[in-house]
N, C-alpha and C. Protein backbone atom coordinates (compact mmCIF):
# COMPACT_ATOMS: atom_id res chain seq x y z
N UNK A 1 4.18 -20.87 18.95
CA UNK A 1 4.11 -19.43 18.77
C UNK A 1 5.52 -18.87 18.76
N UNK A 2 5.90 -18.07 17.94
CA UNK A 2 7.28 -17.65 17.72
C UNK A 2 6.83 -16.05 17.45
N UNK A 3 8.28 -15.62 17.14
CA UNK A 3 8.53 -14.23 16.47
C UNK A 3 10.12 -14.08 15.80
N UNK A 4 9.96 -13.25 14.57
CA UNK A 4 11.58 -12.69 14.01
C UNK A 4 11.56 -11.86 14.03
N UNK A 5 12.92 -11.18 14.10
CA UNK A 5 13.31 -9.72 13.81
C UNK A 5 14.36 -9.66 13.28
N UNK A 6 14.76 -8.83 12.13
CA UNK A 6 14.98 -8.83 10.97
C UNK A 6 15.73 -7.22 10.87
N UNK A 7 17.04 -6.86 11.15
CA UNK A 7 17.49 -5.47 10.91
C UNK A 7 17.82 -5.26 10.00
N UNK A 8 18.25 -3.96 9.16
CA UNK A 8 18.98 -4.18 8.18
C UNK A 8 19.13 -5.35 6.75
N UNK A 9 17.56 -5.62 6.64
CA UNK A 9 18.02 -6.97 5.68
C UNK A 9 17.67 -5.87 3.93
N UNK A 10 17.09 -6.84 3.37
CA UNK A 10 16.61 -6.73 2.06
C UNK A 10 15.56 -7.88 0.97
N UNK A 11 14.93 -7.54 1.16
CA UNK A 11 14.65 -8.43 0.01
C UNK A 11 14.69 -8.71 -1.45
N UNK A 12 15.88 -9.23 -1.86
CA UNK A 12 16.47 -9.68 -3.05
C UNK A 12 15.57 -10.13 -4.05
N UNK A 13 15.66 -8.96 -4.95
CA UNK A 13 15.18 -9.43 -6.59
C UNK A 13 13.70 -8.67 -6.88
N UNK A 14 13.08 -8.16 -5.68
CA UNK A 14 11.65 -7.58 -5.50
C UNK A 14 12.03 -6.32 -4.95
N UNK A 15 11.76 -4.78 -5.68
CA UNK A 15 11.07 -3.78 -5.33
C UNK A 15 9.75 -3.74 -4.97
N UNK A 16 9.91 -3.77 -3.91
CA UNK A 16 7.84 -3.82 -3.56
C UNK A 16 7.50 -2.34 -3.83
N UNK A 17 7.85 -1.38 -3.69
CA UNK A 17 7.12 -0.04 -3.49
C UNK A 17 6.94 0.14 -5.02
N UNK A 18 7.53 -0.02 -5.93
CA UNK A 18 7.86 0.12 -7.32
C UNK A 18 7.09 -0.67 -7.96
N UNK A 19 7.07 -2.31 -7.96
CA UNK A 19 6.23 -3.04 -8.15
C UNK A 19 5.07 -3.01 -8.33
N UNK A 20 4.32 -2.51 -7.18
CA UNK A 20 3.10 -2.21 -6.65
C UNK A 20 2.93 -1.04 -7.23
N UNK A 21 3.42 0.57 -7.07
CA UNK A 21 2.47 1.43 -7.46
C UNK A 21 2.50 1.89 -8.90
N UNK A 22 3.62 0.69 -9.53
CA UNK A 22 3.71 1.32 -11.08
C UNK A 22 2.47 0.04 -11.53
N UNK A 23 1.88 -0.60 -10.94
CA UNK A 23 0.56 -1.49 -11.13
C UNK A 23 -0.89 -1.08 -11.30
N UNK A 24 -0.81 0.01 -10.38
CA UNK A 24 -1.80 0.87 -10.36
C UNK A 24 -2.31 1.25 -11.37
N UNK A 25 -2.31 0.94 -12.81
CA UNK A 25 -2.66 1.27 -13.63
C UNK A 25 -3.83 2.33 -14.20
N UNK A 26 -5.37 2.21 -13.26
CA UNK A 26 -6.29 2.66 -12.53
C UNK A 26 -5.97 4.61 -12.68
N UNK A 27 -4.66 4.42 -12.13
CA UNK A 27 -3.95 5.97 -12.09
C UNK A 27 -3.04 6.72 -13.02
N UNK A 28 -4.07 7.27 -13.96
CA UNK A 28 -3.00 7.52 -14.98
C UNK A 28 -1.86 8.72 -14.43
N UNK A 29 -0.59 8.57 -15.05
CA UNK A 29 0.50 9.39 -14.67
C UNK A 29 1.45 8.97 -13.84
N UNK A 30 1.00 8.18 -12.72
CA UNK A 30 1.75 7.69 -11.98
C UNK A 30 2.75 6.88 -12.03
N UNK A 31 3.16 6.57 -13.22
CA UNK A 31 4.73 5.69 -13.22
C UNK A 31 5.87 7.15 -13.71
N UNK A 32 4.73 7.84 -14.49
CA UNK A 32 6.16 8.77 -15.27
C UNK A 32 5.93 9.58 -13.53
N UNK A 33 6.12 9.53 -12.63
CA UNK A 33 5.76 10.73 -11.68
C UNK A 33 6.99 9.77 -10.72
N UNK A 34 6.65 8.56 -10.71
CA UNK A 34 7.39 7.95 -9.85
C UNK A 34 9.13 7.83 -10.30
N UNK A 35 8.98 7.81 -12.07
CA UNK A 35 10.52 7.81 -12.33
C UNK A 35 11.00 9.23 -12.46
N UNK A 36 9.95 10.04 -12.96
CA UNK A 36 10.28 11.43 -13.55
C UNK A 36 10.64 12.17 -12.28
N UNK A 37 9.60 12.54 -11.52
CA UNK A 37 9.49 13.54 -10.87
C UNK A 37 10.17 13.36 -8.98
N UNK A 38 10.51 12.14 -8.79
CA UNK A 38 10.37 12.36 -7.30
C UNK A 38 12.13 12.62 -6.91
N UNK A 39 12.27 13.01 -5.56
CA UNK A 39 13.61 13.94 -5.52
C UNK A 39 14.73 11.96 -5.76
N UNK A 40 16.02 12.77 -6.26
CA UNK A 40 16.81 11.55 -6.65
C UNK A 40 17.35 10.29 -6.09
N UNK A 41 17.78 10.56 -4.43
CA UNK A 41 17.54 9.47 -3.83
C UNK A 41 16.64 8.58 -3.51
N UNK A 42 15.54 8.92 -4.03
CA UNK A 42 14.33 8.02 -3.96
C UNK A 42 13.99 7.28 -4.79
N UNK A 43 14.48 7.84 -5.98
CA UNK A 43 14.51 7.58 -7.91
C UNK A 43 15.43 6.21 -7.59
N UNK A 44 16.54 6.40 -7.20
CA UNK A 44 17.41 5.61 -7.13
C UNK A 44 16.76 4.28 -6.22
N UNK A 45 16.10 4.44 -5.44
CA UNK A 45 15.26 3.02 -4.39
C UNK A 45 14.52 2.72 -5.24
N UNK A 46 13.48 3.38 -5.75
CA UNK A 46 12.41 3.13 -7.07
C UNK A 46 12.93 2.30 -8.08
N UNK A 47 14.35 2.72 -8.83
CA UNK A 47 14.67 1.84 -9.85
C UNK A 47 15.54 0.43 -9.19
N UNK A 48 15.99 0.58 -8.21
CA UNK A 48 17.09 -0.50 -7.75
C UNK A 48 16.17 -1.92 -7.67
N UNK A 49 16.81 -2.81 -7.57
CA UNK A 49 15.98 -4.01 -7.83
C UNK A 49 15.80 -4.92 -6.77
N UNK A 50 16.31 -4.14 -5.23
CA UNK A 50 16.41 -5.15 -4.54
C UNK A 50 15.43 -4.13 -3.26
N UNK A 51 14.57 -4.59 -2.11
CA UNK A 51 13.60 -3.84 -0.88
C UNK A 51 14.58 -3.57 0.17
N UNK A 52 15.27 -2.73 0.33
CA UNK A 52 16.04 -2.19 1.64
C UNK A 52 15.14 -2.30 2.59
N UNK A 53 15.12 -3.02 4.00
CA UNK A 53 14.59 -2.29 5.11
C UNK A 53 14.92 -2.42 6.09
N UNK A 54 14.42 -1.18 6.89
CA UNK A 54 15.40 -1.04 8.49
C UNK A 54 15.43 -1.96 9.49
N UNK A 55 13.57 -2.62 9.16
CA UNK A 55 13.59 -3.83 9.93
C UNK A 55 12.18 -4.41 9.66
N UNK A 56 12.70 -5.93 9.87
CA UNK A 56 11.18 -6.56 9.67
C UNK A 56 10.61 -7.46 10.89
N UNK A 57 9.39 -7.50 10.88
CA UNK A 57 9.36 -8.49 12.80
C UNK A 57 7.74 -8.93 12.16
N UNK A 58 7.88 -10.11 12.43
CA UNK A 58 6.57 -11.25 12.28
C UNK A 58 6.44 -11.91 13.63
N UNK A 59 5.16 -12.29 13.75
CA UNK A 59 4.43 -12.98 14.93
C UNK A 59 4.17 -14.04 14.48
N UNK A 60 3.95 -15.18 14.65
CA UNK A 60 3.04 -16.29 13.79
C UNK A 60 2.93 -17.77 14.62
N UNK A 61 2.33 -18.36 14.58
CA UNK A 61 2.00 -19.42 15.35
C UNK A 61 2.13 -21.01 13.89
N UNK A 62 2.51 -21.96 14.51
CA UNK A 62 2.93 -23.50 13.64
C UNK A 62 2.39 -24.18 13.98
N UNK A 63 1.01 -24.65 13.11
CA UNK A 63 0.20 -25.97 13.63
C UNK A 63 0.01 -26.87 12.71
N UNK A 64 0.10 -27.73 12.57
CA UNK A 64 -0.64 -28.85 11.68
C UNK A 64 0.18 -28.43 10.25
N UNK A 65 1.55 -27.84 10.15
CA UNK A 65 1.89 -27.78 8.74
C UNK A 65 1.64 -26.83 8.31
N UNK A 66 0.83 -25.80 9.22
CA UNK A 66 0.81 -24.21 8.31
C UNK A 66 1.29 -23.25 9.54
N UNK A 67 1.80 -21.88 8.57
CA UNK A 67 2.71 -21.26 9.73
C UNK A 67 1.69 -19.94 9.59
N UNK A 68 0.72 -19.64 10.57
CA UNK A 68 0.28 -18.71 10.66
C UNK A 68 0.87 -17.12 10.67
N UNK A 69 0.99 -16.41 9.60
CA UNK A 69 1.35 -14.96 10.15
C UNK A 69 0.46 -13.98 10.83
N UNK A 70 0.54 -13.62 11.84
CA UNK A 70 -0.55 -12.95 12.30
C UNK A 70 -0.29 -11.84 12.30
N UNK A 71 1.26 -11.16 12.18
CA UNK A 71 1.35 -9.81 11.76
C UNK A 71 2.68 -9.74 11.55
N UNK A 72 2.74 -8.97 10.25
CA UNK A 72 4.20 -8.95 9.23
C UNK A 72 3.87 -7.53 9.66
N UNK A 73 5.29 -6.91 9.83
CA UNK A 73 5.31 -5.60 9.65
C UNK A 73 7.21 -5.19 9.07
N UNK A 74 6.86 -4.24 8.01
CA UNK A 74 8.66 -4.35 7.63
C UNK A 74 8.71 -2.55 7.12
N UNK A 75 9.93 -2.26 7.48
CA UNK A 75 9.91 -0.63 7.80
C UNK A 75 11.17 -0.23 6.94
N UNK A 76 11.14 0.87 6.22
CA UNK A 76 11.62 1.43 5.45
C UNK A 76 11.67 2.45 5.49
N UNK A 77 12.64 3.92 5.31
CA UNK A 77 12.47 4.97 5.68
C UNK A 77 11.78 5.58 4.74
N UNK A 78 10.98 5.47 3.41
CA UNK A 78 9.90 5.57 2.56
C UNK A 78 8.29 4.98 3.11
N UNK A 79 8.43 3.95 3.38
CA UNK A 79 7.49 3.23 3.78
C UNK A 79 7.04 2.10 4.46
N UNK A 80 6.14 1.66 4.81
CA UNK A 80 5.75 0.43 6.04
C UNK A 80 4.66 -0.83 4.92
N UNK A 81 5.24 -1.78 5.53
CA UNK A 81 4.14 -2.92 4.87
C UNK A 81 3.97 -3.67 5.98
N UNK A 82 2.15 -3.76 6.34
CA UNK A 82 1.62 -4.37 7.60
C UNK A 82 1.17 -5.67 6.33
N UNK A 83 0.74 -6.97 7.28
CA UNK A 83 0.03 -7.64 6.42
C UNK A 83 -0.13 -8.92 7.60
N UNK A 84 -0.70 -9.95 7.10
CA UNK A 84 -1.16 -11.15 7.69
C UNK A 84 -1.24 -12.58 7.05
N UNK A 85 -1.03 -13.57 6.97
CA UNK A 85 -1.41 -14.50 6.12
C UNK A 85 -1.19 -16.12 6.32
N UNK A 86 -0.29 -16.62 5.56
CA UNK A 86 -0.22 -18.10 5.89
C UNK A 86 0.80 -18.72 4.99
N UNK A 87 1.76 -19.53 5.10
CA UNK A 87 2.81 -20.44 4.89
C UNK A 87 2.52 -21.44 4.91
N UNK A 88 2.65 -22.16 4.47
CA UNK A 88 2.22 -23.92 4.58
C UNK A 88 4.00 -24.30 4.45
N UNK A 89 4.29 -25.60 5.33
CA UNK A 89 5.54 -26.16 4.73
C UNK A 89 6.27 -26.36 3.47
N UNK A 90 4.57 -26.88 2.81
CA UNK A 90 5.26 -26.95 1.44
C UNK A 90 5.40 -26.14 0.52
N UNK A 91 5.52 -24.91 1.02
CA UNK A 91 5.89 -24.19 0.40
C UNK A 91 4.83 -22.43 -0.07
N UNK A 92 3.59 -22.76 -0.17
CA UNK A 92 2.97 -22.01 -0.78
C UNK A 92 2.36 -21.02 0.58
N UNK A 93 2.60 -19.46 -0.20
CA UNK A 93 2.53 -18.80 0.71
C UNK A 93 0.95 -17.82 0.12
N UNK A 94 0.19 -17.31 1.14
CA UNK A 94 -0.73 -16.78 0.69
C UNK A 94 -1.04 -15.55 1.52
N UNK A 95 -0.63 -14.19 1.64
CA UNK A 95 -0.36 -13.17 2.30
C UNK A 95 -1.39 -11.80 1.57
N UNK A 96 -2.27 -11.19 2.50
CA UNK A 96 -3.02 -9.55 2.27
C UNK A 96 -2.35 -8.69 3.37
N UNK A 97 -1.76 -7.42 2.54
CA UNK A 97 -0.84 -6.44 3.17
C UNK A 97 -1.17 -5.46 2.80
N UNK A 98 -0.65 -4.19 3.38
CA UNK A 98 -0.60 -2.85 2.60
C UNK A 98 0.65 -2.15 2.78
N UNK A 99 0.96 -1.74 1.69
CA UNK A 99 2.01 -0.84 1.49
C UNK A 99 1.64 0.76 2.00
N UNK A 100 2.50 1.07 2.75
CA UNK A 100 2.39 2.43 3.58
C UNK A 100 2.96 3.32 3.50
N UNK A 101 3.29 4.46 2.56
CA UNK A 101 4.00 5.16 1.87
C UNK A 101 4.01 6.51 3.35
N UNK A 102 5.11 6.90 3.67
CA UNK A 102 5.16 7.89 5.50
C UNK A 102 4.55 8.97 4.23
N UNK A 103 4.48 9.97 5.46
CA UNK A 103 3.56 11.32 5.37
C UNK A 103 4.12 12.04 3.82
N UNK A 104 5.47 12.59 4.23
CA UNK A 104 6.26 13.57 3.49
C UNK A 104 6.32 12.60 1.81
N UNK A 105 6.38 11.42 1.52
CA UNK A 105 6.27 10.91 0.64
C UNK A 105 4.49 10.54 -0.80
N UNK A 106 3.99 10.44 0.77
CA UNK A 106 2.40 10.75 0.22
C UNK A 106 2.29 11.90 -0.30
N UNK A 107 2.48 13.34 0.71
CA UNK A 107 2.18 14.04 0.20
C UNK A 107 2.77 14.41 -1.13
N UNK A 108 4.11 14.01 -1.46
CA UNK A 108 4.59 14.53 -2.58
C UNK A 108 4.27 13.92 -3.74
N UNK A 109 3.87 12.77 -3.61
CA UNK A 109 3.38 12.29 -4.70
C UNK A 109 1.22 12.47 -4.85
N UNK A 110 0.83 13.13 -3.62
CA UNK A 110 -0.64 13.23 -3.97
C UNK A 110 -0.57 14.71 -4.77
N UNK A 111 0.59 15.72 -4.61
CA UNK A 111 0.60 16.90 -5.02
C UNK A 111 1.14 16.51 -6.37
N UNK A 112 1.27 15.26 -6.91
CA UNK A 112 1.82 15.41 -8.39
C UNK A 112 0.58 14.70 -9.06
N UNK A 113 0.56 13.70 -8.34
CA UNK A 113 -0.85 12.92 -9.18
C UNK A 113 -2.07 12.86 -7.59
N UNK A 114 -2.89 13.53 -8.16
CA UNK A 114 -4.17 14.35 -6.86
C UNK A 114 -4.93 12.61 -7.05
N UNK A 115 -5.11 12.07 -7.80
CA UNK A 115 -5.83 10.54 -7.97
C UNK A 115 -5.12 9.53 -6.30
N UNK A 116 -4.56 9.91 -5.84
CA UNK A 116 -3.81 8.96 -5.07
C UNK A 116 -4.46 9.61 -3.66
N UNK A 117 -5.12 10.67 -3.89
CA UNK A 117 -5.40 11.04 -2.66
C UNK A 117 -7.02 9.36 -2.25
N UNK A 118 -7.44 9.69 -3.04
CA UNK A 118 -8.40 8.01 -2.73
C UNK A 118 -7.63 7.20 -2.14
N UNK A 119 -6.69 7.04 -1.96
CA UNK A 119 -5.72 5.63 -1.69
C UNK A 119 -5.19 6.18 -0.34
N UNK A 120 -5.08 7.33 0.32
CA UNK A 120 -4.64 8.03 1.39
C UNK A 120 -5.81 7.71 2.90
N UNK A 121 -5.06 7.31 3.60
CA UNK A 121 -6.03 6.97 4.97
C UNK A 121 -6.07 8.93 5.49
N UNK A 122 -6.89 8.35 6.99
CA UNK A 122 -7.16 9.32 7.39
C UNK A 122 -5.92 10.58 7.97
N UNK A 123 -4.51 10.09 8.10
CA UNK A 123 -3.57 10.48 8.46
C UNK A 123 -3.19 10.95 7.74
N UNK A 124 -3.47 10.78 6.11
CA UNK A 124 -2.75 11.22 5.13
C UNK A 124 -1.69 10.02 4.40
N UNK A 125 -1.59 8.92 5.06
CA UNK A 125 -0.57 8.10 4.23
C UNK A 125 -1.37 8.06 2.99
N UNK A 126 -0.63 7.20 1.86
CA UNK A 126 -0.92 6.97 0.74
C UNK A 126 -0.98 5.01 1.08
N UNK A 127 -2.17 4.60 0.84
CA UNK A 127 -2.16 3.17 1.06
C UNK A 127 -2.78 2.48 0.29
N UNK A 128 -1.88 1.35 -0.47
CA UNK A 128 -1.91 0.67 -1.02
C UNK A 128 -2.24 -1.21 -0.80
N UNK A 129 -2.86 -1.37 -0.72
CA UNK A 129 -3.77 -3.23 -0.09
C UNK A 129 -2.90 -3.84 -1.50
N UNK A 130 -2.59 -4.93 -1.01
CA UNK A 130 -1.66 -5.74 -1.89
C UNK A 130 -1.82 -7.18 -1.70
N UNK A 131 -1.56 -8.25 -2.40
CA UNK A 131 -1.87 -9.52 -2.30
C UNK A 131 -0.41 -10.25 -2.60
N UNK A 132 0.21 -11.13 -1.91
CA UNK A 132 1.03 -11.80 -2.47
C UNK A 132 1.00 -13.19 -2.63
N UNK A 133 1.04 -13.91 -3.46
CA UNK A 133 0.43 -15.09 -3.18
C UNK A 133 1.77 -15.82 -4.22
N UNK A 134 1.44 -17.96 -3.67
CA UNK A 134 2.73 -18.50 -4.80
C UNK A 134 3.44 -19.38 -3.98
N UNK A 135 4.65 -19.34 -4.40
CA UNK A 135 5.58 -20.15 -3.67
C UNK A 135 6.39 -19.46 -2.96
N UNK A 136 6.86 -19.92 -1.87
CA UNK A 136 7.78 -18.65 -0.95
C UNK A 136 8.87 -17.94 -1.44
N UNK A 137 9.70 -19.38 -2.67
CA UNK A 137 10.64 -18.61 -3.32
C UNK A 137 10.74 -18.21 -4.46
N UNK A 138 9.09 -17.60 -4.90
CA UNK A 138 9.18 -16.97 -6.28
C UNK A 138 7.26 -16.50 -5.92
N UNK A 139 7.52 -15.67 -4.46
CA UNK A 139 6.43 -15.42 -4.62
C UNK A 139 5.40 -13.89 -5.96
N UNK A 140 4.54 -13.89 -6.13
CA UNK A 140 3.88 -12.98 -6.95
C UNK A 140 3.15 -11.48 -6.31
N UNK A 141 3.42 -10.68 -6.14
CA UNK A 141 3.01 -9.76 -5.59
C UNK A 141 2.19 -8.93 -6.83
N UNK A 142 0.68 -8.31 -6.35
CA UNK A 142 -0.22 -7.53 -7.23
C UNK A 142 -0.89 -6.84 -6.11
N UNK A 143 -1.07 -5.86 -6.88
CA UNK A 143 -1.82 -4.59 -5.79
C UNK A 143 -3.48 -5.85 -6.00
N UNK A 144 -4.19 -5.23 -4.56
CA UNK A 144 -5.69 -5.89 -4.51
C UNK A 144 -6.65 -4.54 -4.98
N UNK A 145 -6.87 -5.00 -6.18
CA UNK A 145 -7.90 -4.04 -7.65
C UNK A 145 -9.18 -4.04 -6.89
N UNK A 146 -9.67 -5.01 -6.03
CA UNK A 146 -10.92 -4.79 -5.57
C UNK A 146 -10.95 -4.00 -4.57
N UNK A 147 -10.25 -4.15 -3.19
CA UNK A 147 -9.29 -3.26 -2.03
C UNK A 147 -9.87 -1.63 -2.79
N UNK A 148 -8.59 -1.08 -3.77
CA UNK A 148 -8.73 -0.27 -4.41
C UNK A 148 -9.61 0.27 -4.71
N UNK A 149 -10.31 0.01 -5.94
CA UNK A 149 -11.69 0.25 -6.35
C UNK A 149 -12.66 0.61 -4.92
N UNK A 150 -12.77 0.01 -4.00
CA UNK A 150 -13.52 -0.40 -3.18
C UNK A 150 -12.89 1.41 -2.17
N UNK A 151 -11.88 1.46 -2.08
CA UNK A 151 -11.75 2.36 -1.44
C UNK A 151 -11.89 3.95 -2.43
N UNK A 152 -11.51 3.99 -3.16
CA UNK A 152 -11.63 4.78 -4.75
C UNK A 152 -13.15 5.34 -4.65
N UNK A 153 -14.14 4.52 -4.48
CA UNK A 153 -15.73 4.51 -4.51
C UNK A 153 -16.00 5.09 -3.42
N UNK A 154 -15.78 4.45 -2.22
CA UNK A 154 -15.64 5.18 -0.54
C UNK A 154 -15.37 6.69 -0.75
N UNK A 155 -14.69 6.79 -1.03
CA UNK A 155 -14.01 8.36 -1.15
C UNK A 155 -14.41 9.35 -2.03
N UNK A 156 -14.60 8.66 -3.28
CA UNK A 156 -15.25 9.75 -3.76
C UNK A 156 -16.87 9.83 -3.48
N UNK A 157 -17.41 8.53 -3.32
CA UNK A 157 -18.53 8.59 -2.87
C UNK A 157 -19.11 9.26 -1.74
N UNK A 158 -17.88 9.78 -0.92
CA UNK A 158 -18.44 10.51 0.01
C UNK A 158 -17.87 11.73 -0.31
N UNK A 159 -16.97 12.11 -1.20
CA UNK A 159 -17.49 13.59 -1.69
C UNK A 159 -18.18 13.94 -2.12
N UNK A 160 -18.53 12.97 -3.27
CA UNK A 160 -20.22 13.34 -3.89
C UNK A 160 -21.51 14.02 -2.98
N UNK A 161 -21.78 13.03 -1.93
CA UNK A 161 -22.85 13.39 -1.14
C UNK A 161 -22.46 14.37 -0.13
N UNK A 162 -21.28 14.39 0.13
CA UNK A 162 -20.77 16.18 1.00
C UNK A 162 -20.99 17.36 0.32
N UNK A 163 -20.82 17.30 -1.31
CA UNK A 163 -21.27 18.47 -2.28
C UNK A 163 -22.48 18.14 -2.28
N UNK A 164 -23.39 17.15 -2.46
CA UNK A 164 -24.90 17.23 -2.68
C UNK A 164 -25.21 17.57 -1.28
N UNK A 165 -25.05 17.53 -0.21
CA UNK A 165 -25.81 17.67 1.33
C UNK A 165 -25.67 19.35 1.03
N UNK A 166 -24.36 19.78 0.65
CA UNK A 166 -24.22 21.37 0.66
C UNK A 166 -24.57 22.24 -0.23
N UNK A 167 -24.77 21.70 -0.64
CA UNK A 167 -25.93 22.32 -2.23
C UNK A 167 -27.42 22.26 -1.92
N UNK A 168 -27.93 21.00 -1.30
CA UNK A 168 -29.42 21.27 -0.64
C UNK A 168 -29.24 21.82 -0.07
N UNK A 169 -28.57 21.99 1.17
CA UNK A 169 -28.32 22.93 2.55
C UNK A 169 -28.85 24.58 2.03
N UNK A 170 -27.86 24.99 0.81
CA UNK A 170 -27.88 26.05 0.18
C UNK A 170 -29.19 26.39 -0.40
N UNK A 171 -30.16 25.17 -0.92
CA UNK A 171 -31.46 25.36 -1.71
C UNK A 171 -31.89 25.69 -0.60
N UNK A 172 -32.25 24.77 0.63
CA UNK A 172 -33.23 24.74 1.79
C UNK A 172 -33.58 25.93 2.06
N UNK A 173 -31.77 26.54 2.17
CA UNK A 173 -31.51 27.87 3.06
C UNK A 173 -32.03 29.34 2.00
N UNK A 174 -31.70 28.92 1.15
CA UNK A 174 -32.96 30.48 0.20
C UNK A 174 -33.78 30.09 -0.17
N UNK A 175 -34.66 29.01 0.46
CA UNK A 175 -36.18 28.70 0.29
C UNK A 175 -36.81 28.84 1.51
N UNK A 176 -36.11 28.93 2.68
CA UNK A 176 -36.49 29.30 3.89
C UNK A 176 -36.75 30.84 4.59
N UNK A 177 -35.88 31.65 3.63
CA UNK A 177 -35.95 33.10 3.57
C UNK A 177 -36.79 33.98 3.10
């Protein structure tokens, strides 16, 4: 059983935040919003090619040739990526995470493209479920389309039936009068 911590690093050659939500495809608008519209120091993290973060710290346990992650967490003053997964020695890594976009960043981008509010937990982040899977040193990162969808349906599915409960409510109530 071990742990790292990780200040100040980067991860070289991968924009994850960029990567990931210009993938989203699902959401129309959202790439011209991410290059067009968001304030310029952020434009500038968005296009740069390499993951700044303040810090990263993993838990994970080594048995039998695979290196358990039991919790990745890596912090950015944009955003957080929690996740969990598995390493094998030889190489192949197989990791489910989410990208965690902080408050003031959600909101600015749910007020440009309102579609992202589905993807927003109860706090208001904007969250994104992601898969990375491959070799450690050329791993593949893709947003998880089912994750998505799956939460997309949740959400609006329960607006649907909050407008239908309040619309009977409304029949009941001038049929009761």
């Amino acid at each position: 059983k071990g742990g790292i911590l990780i200040e100040d690093g980067s991860l070289r050659n991968i924009n994850l935040a960029h990567l990931l939500l210009s993938r989203i495809t699902v959401i129309p608008g959202l790439e011209s919003v991410l290059m067009g519209t968001v304030p310029p120091e952020l434009r500038e993290e968005m296009q740069g090619r390499d993951t700044k973060f303040d810090e990263a710290r993993t838990e994970f346990t080594l048995s039998e040739g695979l290196v358990t992650i039991q919790k990745l967490v890596l912090s950015e003053r944009h955003f957080s990526v929690v996740g969990a997964g598995t390493l094998s020695l030889a190489g192949n890594l197989a990791l489910r995470a989410r990208l965690i976009l902080l408050k003031g960043l959600s909101d600015f981008l749910i007020g440009r493209v309102q579609e992202l509010s589905y993807l927003s937990n109860s706090d208001g982040h904007v969250v994104v479920p992601f898969v990375c899977r491959g070799r450690w040193n050329a791993p593949e990162f893709r947003p998880d389309v089912a994750d998505i969808a799956k939460r997309v349906v949740v959400t609006k599915g329960s607006e649907w039936v909050g407008k239908g409960l309040e619309a009977l409510s409304q029949i009941m109530g001038e049929k009761t009068q």
